[in-house]
C-alpha atoms as a PDB file:
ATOM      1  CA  UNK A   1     -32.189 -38.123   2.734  1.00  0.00           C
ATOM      2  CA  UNK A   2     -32.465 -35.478   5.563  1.00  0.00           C
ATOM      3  CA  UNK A   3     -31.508 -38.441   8.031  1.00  0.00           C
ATOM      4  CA  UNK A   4     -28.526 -39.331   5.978  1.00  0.00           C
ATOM      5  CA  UNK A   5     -27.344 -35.720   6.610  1.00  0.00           C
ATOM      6  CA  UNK A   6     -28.181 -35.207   9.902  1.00  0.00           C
ATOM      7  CA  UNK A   7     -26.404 -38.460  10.932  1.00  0.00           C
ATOM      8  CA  UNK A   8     -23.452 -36.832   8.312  1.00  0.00           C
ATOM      9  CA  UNK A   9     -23.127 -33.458  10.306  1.00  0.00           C
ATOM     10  CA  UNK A  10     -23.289 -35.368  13.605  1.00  0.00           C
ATOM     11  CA  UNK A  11     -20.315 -37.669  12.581  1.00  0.00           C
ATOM     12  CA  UNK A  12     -18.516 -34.826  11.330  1.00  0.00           C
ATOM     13  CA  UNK A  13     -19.413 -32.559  14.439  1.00  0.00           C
ATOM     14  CA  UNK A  14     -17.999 -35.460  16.893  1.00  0.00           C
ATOM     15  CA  UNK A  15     -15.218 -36.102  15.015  1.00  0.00           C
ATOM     16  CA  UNK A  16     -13.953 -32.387  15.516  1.00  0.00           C
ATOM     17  CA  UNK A  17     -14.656 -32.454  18.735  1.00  0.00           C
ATOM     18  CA  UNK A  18     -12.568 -35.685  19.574  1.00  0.00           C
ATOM     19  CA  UNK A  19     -10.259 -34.352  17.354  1.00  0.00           C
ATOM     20  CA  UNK A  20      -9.978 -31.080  19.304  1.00  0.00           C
ATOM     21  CA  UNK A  21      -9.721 -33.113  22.794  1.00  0.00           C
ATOM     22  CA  UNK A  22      -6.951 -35.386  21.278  1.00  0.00           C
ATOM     23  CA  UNK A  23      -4.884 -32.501  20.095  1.00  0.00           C
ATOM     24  CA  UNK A  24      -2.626 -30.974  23.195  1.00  0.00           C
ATOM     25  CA  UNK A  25      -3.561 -27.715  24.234  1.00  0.00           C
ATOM     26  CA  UNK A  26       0.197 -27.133  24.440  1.00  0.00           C
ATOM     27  CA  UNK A  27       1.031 -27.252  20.790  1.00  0.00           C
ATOM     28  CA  UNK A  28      -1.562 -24.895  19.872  1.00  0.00           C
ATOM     29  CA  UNK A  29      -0.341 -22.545  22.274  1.00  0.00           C
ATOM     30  CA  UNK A  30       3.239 -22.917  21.583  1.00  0.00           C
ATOM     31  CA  UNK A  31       2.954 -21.817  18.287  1.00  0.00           C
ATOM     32  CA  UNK A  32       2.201 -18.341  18.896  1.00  0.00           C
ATOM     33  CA  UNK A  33       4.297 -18.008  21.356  1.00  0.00           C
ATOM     34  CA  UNK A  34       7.172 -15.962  21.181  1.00  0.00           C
ATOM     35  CA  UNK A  35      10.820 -16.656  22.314  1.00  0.00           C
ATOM     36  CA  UNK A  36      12.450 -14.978  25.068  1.00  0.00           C
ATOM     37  CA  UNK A  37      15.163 -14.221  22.669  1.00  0.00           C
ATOM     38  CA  UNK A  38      13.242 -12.495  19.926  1.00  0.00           C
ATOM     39  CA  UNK A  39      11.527 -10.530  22.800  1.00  0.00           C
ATOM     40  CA  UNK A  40      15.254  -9.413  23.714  1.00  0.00           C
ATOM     41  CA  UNK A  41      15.886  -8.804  20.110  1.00  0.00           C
ATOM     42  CA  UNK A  42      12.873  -6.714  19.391  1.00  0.00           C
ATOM     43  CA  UNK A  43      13.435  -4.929  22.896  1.00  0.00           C
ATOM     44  CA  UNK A  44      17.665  -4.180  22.099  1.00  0.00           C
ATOM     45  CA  UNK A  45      16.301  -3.054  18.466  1.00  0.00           C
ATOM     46  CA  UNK A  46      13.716  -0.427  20.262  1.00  0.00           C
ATOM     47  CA  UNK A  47      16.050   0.696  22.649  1.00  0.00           C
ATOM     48  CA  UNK A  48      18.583   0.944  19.725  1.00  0.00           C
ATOM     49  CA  UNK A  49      16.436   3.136  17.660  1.00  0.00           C
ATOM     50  CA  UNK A  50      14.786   5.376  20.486  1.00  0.00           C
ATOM     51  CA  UNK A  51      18.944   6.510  21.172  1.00  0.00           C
ATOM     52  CA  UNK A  52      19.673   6.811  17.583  1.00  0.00           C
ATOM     53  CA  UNK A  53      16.288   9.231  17.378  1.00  0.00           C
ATOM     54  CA  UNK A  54      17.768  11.034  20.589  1.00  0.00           C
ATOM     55  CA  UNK A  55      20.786  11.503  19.026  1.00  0.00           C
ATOM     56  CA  UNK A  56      19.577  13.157  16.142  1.00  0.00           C
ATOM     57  CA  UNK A  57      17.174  15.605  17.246  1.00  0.00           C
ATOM     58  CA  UNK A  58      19.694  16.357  19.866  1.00  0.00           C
ATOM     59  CA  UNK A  59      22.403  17.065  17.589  1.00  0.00           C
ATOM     60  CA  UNK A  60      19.698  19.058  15.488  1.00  0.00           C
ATOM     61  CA  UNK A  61      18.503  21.406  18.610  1.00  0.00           C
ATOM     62  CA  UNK A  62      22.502  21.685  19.331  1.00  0.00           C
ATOM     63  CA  UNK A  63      24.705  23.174  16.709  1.00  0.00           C
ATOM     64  CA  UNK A  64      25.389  26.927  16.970  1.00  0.00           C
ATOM     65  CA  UNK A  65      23.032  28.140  13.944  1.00  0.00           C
ATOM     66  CA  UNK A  66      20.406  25.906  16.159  1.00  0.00           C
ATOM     67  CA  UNK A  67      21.183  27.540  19.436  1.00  0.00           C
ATOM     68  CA  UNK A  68      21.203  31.183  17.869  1.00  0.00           C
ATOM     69  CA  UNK A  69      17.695  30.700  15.975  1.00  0.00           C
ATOM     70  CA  UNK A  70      16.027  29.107  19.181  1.00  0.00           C
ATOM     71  CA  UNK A  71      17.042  32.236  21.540  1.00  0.00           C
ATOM     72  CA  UNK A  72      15.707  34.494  18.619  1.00  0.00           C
ATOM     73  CA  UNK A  73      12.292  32.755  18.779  1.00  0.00           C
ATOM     74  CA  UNK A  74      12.680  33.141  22.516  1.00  0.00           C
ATOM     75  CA  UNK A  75      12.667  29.482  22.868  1.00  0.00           C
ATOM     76  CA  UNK A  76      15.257  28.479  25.456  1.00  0.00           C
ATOM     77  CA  UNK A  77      17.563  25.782  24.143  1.00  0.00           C
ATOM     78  CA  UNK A  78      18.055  23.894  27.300  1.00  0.00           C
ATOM     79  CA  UNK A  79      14.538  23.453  27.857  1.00  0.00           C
ATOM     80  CA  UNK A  80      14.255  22.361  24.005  1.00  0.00           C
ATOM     81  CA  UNK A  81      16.743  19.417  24.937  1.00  0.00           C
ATOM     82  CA  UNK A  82      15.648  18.553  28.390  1.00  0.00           C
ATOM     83  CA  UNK A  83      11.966  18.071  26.426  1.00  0.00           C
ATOM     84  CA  UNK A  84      13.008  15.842  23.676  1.00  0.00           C
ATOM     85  CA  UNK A  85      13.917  13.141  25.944  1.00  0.00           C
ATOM     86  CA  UNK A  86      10.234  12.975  27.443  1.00  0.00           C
ATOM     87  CA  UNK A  87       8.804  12.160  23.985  1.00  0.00           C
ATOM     88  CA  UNK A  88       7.483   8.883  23.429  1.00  0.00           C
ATOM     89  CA  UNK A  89       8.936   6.694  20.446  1.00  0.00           C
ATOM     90  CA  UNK A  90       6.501   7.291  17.745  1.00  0.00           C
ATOM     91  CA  UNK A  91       6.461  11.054  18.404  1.00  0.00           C
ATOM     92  CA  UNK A  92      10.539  11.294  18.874  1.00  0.00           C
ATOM     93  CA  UNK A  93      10.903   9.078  15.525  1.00  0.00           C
ATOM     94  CA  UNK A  94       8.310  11.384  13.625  1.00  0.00           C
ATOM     95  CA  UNK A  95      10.690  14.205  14.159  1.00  0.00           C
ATOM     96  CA  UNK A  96      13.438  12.625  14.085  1.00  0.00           C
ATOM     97  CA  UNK A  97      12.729  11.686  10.665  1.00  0.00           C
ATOM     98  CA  UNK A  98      12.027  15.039  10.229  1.00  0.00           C
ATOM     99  CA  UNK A  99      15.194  16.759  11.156  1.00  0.00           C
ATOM    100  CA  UNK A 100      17.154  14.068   8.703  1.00  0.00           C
ATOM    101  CA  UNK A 101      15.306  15.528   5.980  1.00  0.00           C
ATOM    102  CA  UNK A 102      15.177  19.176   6.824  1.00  0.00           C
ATOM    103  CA  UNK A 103      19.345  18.264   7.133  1.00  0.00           C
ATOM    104  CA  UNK A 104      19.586  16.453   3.918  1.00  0.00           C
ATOM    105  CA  UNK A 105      17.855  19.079   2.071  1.00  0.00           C
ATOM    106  CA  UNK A 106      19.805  21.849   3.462  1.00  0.00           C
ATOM    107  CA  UNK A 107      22.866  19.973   2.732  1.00  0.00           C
ATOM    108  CA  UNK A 108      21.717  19.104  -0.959  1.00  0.00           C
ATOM    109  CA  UNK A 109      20.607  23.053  -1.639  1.00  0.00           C
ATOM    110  CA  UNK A 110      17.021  22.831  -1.719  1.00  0.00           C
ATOM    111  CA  UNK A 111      16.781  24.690   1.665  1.00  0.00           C
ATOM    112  CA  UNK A 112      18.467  28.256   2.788  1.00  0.00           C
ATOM    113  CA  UNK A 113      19.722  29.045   6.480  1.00  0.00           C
ATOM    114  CA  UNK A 114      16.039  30.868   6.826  1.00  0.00           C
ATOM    115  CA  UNK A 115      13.972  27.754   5.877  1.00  0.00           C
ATOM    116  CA  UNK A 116      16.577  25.721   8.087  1.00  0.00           C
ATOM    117  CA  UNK A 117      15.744  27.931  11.089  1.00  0.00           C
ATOM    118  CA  UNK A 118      11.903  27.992  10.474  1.00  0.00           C
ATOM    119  CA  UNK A 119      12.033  23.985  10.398  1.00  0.00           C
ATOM    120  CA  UNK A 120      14.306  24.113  12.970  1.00  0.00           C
ATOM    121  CA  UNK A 121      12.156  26.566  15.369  1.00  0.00           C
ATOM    122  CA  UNK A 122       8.738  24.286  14.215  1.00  0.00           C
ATOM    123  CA  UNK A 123      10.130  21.569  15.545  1.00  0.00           C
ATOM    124  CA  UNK A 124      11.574  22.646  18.520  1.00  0.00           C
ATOM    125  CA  UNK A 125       8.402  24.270  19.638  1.00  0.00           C
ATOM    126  CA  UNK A 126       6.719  21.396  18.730  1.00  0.00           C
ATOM    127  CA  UNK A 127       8.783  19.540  20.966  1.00  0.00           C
ATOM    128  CA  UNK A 128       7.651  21.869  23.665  1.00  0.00           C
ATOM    129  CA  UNK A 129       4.244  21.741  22.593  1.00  0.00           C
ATOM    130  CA  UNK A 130       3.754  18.059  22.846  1.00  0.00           C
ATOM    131  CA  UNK A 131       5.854  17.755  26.181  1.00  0.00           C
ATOM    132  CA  UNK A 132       3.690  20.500  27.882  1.00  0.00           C
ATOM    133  CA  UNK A 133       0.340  18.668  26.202  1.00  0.00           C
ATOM    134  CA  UNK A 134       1.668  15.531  27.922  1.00  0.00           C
END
């Protein structure tokens, strides 16, 4: 019996094996392989949401009410804008995100100016904070 399966897992062992030679090495690779176009597509839909991130936390560090609480906190605005553009994607989307909600809660009610200007002056030095870190 314990030649039977030896001679078994032999068989079975050379039959992967010539099965593995037989196969081209080319159609294993190729299927994990990704396209030149859905590289361009992932790389357009990074680029896409890195602006739209830009865009926001600019526009948050920008408006008047923004301007007025940063030079209160002795923060200089300028140097608040000129930093969010040296943040790297995951930190720039984290508070980006933020800002939309500290925005959307403001404009539903569940924030006043004051909490506005704290979140606002958080992020802001955090901005700074990371940038400088970096």
């Amino acid at each position: 019996m314990a030649s039977f399966t030896n001679q078994f897992v032999r068989a079975l062992a050379a039959g992967m094996l010539a099965l593995v030679f037989v196969i081209p090495q080319d159609t294993l690779a190729q299927s994990h392989v990704v396209s030149p176009s859905e590289l361009q597509s992932a790389a357009v839909a990074s680029t896409q949401a890195r602006q739209h991130n830009l865009d926001t936390l600019q526009q948050f560090v920008s408006t008047p009410t923004a301007e007025k609480a940063l030079k209160s906190a002795h923060l200089d605005a300028q140097q608040v804008k000129n930093a969010v553009s040296q943040l790297n994607d995951q930190d720039l989307a984290q508070l980006a995100s933020r800002a939309n909600k500290a925005q959307s809660d403001f404009a539903a009610g569940r924030l006043s100016d004051r909490d506005l200007i704290i979140i606002l002056v958080c992020i802001a030095a955090l901005i700074l904070i990371i940038v400088a870190v970096r």
